[in-house]
Protein backbone atom coordinates (compact mmCIF):
# COMPACT_ATOMS: atom_id res chain seq x y z
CA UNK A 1 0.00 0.00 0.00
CA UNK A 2 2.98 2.03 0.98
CA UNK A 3 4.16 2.37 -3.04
CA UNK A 4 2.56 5.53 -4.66
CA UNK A 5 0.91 6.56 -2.01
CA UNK A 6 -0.28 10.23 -1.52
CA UNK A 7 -0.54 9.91 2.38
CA UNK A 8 2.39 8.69 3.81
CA UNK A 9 2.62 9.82 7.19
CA UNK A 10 4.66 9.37 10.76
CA UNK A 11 7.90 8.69 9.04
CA UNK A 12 11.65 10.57 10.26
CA UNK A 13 11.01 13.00 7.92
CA UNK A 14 9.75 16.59 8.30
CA UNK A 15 5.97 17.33 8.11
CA UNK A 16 4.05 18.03 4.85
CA UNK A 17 1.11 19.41 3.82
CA UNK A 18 -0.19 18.13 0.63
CA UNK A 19 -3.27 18.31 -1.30
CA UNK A 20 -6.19 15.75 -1.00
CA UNK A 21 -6.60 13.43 -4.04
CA UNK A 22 -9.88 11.97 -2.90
CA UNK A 23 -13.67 13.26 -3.58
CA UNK A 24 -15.76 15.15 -0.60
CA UNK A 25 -19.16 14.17 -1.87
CA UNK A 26 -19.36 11.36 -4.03
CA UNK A 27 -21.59 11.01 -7.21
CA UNK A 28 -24.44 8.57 -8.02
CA UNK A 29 -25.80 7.89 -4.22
CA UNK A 30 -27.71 5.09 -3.65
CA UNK A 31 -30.17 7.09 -1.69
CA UNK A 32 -30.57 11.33 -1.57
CA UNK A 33 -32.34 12.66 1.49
CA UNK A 34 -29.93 15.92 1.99
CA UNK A 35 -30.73 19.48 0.06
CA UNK A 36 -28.35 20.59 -2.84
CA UNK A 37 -27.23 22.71 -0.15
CA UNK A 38 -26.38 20.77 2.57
CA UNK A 39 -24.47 18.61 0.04
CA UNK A 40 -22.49 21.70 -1.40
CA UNK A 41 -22.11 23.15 2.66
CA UNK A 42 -20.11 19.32 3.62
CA UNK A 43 -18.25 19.34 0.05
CA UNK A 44 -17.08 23.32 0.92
CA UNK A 45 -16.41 22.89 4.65
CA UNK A 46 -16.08 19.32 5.74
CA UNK A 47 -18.55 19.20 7.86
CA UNK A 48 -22.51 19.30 8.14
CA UNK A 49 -24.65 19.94 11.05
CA UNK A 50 -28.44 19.03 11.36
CA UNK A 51 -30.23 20.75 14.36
CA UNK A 52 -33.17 18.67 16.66
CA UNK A 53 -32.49 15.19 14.47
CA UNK A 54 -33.66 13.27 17.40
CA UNK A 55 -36.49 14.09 19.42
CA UNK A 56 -36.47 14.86 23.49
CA UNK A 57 -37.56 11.03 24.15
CA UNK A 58 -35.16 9.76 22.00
CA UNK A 59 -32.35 11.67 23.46
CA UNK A 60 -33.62 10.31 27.24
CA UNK A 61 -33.64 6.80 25.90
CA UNK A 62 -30.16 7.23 24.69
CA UNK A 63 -28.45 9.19 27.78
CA UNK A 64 -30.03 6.82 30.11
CA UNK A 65 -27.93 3.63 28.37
CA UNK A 66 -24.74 5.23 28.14
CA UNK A 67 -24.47 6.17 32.06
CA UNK A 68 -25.83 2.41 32.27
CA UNK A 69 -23.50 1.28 30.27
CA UNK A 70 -20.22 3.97 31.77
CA UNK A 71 -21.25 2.28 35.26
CA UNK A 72 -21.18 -1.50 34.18
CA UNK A 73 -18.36 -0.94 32.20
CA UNK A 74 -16.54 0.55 34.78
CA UNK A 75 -17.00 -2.12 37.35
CA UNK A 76 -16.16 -4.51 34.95
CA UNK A 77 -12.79 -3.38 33.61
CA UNK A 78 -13.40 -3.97 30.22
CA UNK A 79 -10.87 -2.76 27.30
CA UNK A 80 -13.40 -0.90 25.56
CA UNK A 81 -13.54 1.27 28.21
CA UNK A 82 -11.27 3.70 28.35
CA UNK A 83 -10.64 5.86 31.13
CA UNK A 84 -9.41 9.60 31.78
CA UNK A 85 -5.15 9.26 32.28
CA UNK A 86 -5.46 11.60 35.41
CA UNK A 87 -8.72 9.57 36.81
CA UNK A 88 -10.99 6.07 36.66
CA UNK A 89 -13.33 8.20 35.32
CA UNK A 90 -15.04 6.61 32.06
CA UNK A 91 -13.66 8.94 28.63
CA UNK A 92 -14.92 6.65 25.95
CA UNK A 93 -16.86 2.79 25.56
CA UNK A 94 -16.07 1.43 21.89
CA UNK A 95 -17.49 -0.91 19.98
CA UNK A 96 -21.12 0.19 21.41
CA UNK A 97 -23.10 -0.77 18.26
CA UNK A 98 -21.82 -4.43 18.84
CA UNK A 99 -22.21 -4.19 22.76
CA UNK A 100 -25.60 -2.34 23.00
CA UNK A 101 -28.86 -3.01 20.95
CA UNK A 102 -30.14 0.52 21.33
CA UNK A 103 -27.03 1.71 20.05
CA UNK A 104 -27.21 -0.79 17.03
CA UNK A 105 -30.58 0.36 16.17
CA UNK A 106 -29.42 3.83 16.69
CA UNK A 107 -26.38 3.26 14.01
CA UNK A 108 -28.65 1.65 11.41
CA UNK A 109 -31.37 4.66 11.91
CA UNK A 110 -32.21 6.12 8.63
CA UNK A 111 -31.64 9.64 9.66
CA UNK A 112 -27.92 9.43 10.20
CA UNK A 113 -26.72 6.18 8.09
CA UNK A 114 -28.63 7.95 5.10
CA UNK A 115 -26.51 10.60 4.98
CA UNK A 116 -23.25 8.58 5.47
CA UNK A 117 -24.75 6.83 2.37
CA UNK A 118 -25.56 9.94 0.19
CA UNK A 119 -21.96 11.60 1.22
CA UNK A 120 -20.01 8.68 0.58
CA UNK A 121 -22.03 7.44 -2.51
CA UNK A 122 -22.31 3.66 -2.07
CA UNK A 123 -23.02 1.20 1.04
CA UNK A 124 -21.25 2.12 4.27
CA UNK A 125 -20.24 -0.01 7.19
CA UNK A 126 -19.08 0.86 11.08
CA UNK A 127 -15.07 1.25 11.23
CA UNK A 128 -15.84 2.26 14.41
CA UNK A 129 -18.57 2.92 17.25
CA UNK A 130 -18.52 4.85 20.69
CA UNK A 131 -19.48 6.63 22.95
CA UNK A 132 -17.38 10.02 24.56
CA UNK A 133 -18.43 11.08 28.13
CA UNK A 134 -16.34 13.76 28.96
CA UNK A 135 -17.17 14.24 32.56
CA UNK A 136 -17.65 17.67 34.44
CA UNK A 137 -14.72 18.69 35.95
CA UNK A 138 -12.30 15.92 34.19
CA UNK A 139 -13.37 15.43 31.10
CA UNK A 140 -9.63 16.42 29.08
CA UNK A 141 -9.32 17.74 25.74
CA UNK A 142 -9.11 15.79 22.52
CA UNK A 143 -6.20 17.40 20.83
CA UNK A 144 -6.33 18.76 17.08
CA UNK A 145 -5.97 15.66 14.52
CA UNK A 146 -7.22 14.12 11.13
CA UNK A 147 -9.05 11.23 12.05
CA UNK A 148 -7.78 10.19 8.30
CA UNK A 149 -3.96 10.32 9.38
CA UNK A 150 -4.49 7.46 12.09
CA UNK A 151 -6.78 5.44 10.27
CA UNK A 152 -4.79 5.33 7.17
CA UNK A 153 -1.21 4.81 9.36
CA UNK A 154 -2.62 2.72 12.34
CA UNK A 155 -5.30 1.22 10.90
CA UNK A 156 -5.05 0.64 6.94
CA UNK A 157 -7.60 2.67 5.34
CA UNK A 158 -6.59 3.29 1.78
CA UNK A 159 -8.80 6.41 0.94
CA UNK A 160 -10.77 9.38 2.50
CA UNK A 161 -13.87 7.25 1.77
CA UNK A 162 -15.03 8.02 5.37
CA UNK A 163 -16.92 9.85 7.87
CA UNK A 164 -18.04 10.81 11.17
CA UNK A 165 -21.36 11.18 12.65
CA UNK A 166 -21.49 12.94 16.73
CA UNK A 167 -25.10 12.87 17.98
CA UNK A 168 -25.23 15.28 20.89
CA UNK A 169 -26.70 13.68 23.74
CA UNK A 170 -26.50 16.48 25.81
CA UNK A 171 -26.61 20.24 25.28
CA UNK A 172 -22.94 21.42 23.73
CA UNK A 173 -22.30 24.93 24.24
CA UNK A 174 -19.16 27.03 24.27
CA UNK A 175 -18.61 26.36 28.03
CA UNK A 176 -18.64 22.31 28.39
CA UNK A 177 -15.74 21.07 25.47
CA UNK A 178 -17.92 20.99 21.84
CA UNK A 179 -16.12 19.72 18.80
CA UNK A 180 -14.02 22.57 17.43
CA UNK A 181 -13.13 22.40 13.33
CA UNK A 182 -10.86 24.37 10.87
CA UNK A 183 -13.60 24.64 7.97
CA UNK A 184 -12.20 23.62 4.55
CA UNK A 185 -9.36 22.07 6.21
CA UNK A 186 -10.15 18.74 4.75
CA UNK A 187 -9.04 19.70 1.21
CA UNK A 188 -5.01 19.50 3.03
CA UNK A 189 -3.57 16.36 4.21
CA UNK A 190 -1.14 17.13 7.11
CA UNK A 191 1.17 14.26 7.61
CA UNK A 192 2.91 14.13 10.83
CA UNK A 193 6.64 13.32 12.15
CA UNK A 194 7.35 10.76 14.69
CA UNK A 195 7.52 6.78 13.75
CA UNK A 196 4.54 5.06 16.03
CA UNK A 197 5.14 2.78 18.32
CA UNK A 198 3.55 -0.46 18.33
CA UNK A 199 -0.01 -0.97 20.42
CA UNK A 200 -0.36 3.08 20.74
CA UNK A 201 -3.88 2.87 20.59
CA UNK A 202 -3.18 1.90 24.59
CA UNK A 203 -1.86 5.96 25.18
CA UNK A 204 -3.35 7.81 22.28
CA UNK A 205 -7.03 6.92 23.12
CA UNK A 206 -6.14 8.40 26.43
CA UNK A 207 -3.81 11.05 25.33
CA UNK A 208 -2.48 11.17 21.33
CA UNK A 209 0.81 11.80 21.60
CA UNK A 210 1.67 10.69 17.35
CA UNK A 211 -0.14 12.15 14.81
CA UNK A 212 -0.38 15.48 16.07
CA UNK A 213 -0.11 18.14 13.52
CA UNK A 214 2.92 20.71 13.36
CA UNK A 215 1.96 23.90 14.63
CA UNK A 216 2.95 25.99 11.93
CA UNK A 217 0.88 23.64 9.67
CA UNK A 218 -2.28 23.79 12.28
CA UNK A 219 -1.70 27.62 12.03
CA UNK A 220 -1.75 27.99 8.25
CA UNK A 221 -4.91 25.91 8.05
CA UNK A 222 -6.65 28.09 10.81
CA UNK A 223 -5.73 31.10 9.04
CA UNK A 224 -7.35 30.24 6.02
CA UNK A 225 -10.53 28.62 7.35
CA UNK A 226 -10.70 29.79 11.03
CA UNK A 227 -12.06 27.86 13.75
CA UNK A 228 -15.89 26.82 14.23
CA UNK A 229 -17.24 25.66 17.53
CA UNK A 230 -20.08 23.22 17.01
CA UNK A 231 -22.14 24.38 19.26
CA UNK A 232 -25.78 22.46 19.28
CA UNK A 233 -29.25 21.49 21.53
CA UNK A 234 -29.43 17.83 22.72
CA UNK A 235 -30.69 16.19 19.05
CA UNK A 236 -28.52 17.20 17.24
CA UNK A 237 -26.17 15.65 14.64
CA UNK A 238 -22.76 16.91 12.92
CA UNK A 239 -21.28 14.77 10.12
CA UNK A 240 -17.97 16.04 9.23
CA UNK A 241 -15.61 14.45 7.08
CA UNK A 242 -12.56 11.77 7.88
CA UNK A 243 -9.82 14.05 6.89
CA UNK A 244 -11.24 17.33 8.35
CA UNK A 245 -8.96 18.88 11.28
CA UNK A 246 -10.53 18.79 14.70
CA UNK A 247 -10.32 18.35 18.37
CA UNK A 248 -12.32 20.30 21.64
CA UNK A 249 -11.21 21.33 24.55
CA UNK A 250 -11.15 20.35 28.58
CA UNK A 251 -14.54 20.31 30.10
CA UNK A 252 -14.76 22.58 33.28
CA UNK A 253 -18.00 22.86 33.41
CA UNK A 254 -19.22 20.97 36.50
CA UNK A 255 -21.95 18.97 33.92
CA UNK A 256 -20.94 16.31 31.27
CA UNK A 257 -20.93 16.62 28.16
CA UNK A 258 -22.37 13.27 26.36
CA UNK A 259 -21.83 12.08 22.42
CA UNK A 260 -22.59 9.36 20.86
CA UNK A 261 -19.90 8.44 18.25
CA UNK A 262 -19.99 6.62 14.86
CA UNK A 263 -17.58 6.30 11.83
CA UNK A 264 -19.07 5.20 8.58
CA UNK A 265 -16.67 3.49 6.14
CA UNK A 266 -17.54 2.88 2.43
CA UNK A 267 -17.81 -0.51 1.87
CA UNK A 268 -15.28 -0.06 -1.09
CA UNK A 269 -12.93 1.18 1.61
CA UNK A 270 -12.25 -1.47 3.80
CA UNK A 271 -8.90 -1.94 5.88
CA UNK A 272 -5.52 -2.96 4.57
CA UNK A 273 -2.48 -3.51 6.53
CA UNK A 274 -0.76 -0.65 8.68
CA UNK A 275 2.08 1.37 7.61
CA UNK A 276 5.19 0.68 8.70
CA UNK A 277 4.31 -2.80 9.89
CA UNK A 278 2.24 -2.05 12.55
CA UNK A 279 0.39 -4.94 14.23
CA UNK A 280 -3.66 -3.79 13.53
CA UNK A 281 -5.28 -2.66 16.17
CA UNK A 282 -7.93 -4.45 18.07
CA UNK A 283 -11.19 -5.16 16.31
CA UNK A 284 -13.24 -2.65 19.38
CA UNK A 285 -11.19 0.05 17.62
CA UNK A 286 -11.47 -0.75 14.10
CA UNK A 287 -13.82 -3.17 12.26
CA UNK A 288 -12.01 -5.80 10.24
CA UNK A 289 -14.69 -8.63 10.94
CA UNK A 290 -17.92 -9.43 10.03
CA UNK A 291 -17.84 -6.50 7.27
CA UNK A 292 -21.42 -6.05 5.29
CA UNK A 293 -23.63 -3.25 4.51
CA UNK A 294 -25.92 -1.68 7.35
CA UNK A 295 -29.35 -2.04 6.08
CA UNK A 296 -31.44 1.20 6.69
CA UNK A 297 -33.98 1.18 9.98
CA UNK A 298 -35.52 3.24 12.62
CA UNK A 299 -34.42 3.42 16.69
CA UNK A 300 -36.08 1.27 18.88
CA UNK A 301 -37.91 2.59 21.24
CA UNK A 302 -36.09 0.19 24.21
């Protein structure tokens, strides 16, 4: 994969900027629920956000599984939940639409895995599910990063085929730690300096400490597209794109602030082998198995 390829990335070289070779929004969808608009808004900024997608009841029926499931997971240890590096305190479950079957019907719900379809322009599967606390008080910041960059070096993914979908569980306002993004920034490619150690998924889930992008780089993007703070009522739903920079900061606030979390691949994207021979992470991180397309469907009501 390594030969001709436009995204190299974490090598002992310097870091580049280049120009993305891959389409935003892709042609010929099998199904078209978004406005000319909205399509032209995601293909111009990288991201999309729809206001009140989910209804009060829905939103209660969601919040009340994830603290069920940040408690049991908790007690139980398990590796898909990961903790704050300064606390216990629950940062992220993974792998929720395998672990959860609210969160499974919530992933297949027409309203959200539509769009992933439309955007990406063919059948989509989960790379990868969860969901983000970010607890009052000690929630920590997600630093500024291209999902792309670690997928395609840690993971294998051969193209920008990809994207994200956060449905804000709770309010997100500019006090609690909402998703900050450099519109347009998706159009650059930013690789990063630093060869990756093996099994870093065990520190950067926690804290990334590889693929962060040079500063000078991070400031030349910001300068041309600024920074947007996505900002939104319980409901809501952003899609923004694999490649687009983002990150959010520390939550002070003394409330949480609660996401769910899903990354739609194209099914004409699927994993290949790390760079650099990295051994692939663990299938709660990114989907290898059981690959097929998600089949359309509503949220059950629990």
């Amino acid at each position: 994969m390594q030969l001709n390829n436009p995204y190299l990335t974490r090598t002992s070289s310097s870091a580049a900027i280049v120009a993305r070779q891959d389409p935003v929004v892709y042609a010929e969808p099998p199904v078209q629920q978004l406005s000319e608009r909205q399509r032209q808004s995601y293909q111009n900024q990288g991201f999309l956000q729809i206001d009140n997608l989910f209804n009060s009841d829905e939103v209660s029926l969601l919040l009340n599984h994830l603290q069920d499931m940040r408690h049991d997971y908790a007690q139980q240890s398990r590796p898909e939940a990961i903790t704050e590096r300064s606390s216990q305190q629950v940062r992220s479950i993974f792998n929720v639409h395998r672990l959860n079957e609210i969160f499974a019907s919530l992933v297949r719900d027409e309203r959200v895995l539509n769009v992933a379809r439309e955007l990406l322009g063919s059948e989509v599967y989960v790379h990868q599910s969860r969901i983000n606390y970010k607890p009052g008080l000690h929630g920590k910041e997600f630093y500024w990063h291209s999902d792309f960059e670690t997928w395609h070096s840690e993971d294998g993914m051969p193209s920008m085929r990809a994207l994200s979908c956060s449905i804000l569980l709770t309010d997100n306002d500019e006090h609690n730690g909402p998703l900050l993004v450099i519109p347009g920034s998706h159009q650059h490619y930013v690789s990063c300096q630093g060869e990756t150690p093996d099994e870093h998924y065990k520190k950067s889930l926690k804290k990334q400490e590889y693929g962060v992008p040079d500063a000078m780089l991070l400031q030349y993007l910001a300068d041309i597209g600024g920074i947007h703070s996505c900002t939104g009522k319980a409901g809501s739903v952003i899609f923004f794109d694999c490649n687009l920079m983002h990150g959010s900061n520390s939550n002070i606030t003394p409330y949480s602030r609660s996401n769910a979390f899903f990354v739609y691949n194209s099914i004409h994207n699927q994993l290949q082998q790390p760079l650099a021979g990295l051994t692939p992470r663990p299938e709660f991180v990114a989907t290898r198995e059981g690959i097929a397309p998600l089949q359309p469907g509503r949220l059950i009501a629990g």
